[in-house]
N, C-alpha and C. Protein backbone atom coordinates (compact mmCIF):
# COMPACT_ATOMS: atom_id res chain seq x y z
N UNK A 1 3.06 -23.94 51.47
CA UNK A 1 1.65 -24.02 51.80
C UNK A 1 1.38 -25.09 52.86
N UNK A 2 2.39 -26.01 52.91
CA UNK A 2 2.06 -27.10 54.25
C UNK A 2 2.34 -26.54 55.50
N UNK A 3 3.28 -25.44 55.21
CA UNK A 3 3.12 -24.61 56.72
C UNK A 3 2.41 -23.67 57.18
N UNK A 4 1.80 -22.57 56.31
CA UNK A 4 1.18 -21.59 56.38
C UNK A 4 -0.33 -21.87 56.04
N UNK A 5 -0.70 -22.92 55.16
CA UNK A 5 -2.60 -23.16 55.16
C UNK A 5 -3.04 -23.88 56.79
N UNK A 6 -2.58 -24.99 57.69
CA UNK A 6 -2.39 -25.07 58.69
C UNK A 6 -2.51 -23.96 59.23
N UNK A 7 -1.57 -23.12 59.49
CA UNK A 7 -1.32 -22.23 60.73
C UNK A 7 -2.37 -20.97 60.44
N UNK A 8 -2.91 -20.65 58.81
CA UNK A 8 -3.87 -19.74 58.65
C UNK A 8 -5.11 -20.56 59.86
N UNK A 9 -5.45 -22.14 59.39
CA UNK A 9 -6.86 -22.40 59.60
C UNK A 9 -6.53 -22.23 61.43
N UNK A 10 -5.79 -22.60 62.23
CA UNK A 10 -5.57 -22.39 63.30
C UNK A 10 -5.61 -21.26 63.93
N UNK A 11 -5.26 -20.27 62.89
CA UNK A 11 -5.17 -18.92 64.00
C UNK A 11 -6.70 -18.59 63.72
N UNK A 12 -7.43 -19.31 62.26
CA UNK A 12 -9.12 -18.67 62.69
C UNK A 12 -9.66 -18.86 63.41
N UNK A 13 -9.14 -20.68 64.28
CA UNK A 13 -9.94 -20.86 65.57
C UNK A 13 -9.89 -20.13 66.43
N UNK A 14 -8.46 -20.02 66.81
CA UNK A 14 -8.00 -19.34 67.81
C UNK A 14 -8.41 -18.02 68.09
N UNK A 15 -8.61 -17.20 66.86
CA UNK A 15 -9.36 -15.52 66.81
C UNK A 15 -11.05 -15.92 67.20
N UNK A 16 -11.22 -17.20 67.03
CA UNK A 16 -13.39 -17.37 67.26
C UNK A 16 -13.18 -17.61 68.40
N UNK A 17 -12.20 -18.91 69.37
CA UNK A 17 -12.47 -18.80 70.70
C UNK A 17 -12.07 -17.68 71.35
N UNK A 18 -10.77 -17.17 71.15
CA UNK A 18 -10.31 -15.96 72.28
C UNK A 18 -11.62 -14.83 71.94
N UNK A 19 -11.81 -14.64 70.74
CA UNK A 19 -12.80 -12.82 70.99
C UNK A 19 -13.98 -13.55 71.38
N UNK A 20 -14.42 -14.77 71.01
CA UNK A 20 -15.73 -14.93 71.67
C UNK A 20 -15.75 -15.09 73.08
N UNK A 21 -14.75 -14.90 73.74
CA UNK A 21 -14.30 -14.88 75.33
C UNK A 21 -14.26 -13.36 76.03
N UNK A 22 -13.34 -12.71 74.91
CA UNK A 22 -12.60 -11.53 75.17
C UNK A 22 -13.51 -10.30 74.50
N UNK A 23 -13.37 -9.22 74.96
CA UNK A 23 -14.11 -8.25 74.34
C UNK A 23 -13.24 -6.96 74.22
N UNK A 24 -12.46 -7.02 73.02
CA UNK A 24 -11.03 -6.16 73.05
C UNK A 24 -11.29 -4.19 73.36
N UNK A 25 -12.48 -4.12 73.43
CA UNK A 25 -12.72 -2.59 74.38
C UNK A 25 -12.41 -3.24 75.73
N UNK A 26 -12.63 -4.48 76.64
CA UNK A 26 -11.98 -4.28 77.66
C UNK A 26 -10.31 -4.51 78.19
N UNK A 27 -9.26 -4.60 77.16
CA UNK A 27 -8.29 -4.70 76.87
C UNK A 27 -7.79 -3.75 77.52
N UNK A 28 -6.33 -4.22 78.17
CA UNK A 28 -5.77 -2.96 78.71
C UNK A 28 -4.21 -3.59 79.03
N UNK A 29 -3.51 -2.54 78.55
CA UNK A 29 -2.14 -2.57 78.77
C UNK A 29 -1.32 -1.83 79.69
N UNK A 30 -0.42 -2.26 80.33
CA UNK A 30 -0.15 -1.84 81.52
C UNK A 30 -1.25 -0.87 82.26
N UNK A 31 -2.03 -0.91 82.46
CA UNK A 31 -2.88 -0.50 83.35
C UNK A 31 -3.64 0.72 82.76
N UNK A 32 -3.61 0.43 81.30
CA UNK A 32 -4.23 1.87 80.37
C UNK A 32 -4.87 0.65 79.00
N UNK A 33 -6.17 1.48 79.00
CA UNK A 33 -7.03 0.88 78.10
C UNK A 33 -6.51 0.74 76.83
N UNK A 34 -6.27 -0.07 75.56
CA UNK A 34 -6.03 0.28 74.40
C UNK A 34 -6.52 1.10 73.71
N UNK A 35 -5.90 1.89 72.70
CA UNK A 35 -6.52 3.23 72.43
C UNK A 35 -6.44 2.53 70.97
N UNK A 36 -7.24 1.23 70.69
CA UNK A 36 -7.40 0.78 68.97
C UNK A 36 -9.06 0.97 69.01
N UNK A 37 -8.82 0.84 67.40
CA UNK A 37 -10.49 0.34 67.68
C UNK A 37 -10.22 -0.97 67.40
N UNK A 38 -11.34 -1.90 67.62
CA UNK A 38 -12.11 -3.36 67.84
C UNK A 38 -11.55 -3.85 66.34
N UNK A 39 -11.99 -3.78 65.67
CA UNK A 39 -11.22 -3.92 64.61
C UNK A 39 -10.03 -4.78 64.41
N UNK A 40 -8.86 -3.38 64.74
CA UNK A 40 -7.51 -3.15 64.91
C UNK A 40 -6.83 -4.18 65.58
N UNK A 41 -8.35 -4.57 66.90
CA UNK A 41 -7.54 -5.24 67.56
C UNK A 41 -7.72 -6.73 67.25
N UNK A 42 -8.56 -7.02 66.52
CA UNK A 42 -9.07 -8.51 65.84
C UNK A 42 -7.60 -8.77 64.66
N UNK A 43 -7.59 -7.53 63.95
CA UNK A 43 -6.66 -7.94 62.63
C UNK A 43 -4.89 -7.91 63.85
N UNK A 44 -4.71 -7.11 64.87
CA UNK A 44 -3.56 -7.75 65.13
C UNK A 44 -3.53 -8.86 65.84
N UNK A 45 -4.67 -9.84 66.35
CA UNK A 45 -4.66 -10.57 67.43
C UNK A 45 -4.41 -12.02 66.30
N UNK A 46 -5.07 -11.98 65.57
CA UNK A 46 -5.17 -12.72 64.29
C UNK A 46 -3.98 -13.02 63.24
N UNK A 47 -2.85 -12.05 63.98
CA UNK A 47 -1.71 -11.97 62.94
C UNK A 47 -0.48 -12.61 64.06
N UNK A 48 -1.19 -11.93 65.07
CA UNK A 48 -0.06 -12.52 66.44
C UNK A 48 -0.54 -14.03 66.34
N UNK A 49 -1.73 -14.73 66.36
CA UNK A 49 -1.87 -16.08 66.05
C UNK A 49 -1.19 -16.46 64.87
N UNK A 50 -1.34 -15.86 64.09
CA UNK A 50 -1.50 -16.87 62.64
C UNK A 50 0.61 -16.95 63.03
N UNK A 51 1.21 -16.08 63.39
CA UNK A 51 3.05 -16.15 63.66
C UNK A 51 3.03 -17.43 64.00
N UNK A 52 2.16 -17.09 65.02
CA UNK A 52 2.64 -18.27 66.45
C UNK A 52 2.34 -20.16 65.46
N UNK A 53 1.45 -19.89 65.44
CA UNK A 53 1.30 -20.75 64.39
C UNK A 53 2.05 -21.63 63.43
N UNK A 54 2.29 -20.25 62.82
CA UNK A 54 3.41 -20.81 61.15
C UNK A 54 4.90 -21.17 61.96
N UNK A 55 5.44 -20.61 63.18
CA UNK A 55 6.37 -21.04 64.00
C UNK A 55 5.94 -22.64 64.51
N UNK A 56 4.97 -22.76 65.20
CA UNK A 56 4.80 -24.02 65.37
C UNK A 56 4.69 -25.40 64.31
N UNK A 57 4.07 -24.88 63.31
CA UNK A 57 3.55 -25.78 62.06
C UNK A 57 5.52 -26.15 61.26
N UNK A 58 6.23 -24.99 61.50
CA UNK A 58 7.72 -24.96 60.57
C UNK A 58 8.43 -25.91 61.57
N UNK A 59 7.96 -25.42 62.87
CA UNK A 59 8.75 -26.75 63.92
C UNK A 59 8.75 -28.40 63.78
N UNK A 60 7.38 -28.19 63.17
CA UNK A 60 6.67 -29.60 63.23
C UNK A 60 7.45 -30.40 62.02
N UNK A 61 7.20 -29.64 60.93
CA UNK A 61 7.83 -29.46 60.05
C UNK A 61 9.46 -30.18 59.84
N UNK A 62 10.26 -29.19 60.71
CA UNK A 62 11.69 -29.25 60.98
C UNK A 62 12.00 -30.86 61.87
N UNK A 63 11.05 -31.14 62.61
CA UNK A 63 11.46 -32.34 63.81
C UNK A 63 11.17 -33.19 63.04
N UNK A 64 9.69 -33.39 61.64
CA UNK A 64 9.36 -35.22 61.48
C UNK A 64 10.65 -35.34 60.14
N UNK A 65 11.45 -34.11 59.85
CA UNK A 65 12.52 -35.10 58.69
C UNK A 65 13.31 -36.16 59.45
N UNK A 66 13.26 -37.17 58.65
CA UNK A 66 14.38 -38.36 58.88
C UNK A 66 15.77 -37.88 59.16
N UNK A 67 16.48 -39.09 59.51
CA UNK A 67 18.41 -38.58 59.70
C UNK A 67 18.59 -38.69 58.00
N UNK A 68 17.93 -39.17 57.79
CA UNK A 68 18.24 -39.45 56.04
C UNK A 68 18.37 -38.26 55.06
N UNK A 69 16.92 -37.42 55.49
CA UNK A 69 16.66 -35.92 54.85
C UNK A 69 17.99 -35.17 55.49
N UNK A 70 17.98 -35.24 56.29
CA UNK A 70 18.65 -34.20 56.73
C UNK A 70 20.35 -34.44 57.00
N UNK A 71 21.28 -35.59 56.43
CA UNK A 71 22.38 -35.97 55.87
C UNK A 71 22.56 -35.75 54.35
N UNK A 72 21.24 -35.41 53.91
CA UNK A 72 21.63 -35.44 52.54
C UNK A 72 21.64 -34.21 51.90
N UNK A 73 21.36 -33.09 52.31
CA UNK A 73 21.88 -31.89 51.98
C UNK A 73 22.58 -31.55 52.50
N UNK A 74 23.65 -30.61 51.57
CA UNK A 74 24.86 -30.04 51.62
C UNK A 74 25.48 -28.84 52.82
N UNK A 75 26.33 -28.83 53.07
CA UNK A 75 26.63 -28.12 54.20
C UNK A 75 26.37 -26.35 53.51
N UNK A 76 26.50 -25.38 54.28
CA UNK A 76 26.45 -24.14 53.51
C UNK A 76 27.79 -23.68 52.76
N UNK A 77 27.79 -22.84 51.99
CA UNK A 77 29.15 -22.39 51.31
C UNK A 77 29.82 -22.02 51.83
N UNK A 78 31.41 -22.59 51.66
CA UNK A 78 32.25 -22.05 52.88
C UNK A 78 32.44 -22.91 54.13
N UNK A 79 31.95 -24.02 54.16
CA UNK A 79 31.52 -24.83 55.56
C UNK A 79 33.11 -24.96 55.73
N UNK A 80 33.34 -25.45 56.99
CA UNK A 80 34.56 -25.72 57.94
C UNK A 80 35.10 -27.02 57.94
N UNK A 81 33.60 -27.93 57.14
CA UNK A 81 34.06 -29.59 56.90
C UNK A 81 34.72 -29.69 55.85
N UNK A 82 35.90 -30.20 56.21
CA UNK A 82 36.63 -30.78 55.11
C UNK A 82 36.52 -31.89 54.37
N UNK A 83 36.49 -32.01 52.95
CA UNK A 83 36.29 -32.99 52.17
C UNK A 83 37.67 -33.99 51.68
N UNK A 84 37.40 -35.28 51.78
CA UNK A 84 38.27 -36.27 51.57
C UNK A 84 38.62 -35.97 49.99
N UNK A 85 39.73 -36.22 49.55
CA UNK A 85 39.92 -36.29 48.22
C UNK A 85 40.21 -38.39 47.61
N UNK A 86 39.95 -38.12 46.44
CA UNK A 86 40.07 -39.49 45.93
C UNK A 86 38.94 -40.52 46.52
């Protein structure tokens, strides 16, 4: 939830400024109008944010652990590091 309540409240901004800019009947892809309705195109624009988002928020995420956090879990099963004995 520390990554995804973030990146939900972000992509709502992001869906109020872009459509209050954009008016997705004038949308057009390669040089042909979208054939959604308005709608369609709010719930995918809103989902393409909210990704972009939960990618950014997991980044953020991933960069503030310490060298500490991240020495102290275990390599995956099978790892290639060899362990000292005794």
């Amino acid at each position: 939830m520390a990554i995804a309540w973030p990146a939900f409240l972000a992509a709502c901004l992001l869906e109020f400024l872009v459509f209050a800019l954009v008016d997705p009947a004038d949308l057009h892809l390669a040089g042909h109008a979208l054939a959604l309705p308005r709608q369609a195109v709010y719930a995918l624009g809103f989902f393409g944010f909210w990704i972009v988002a939960v990618v950014c928020s997991a980044t953020t995420a991933l960069l503030m652990r310490t060298p500490a956090q991240v020495n102290e879990q275990p390599g995956p099963a099978g790892s290639w590091e060899v362990k000292e004995e005794g």
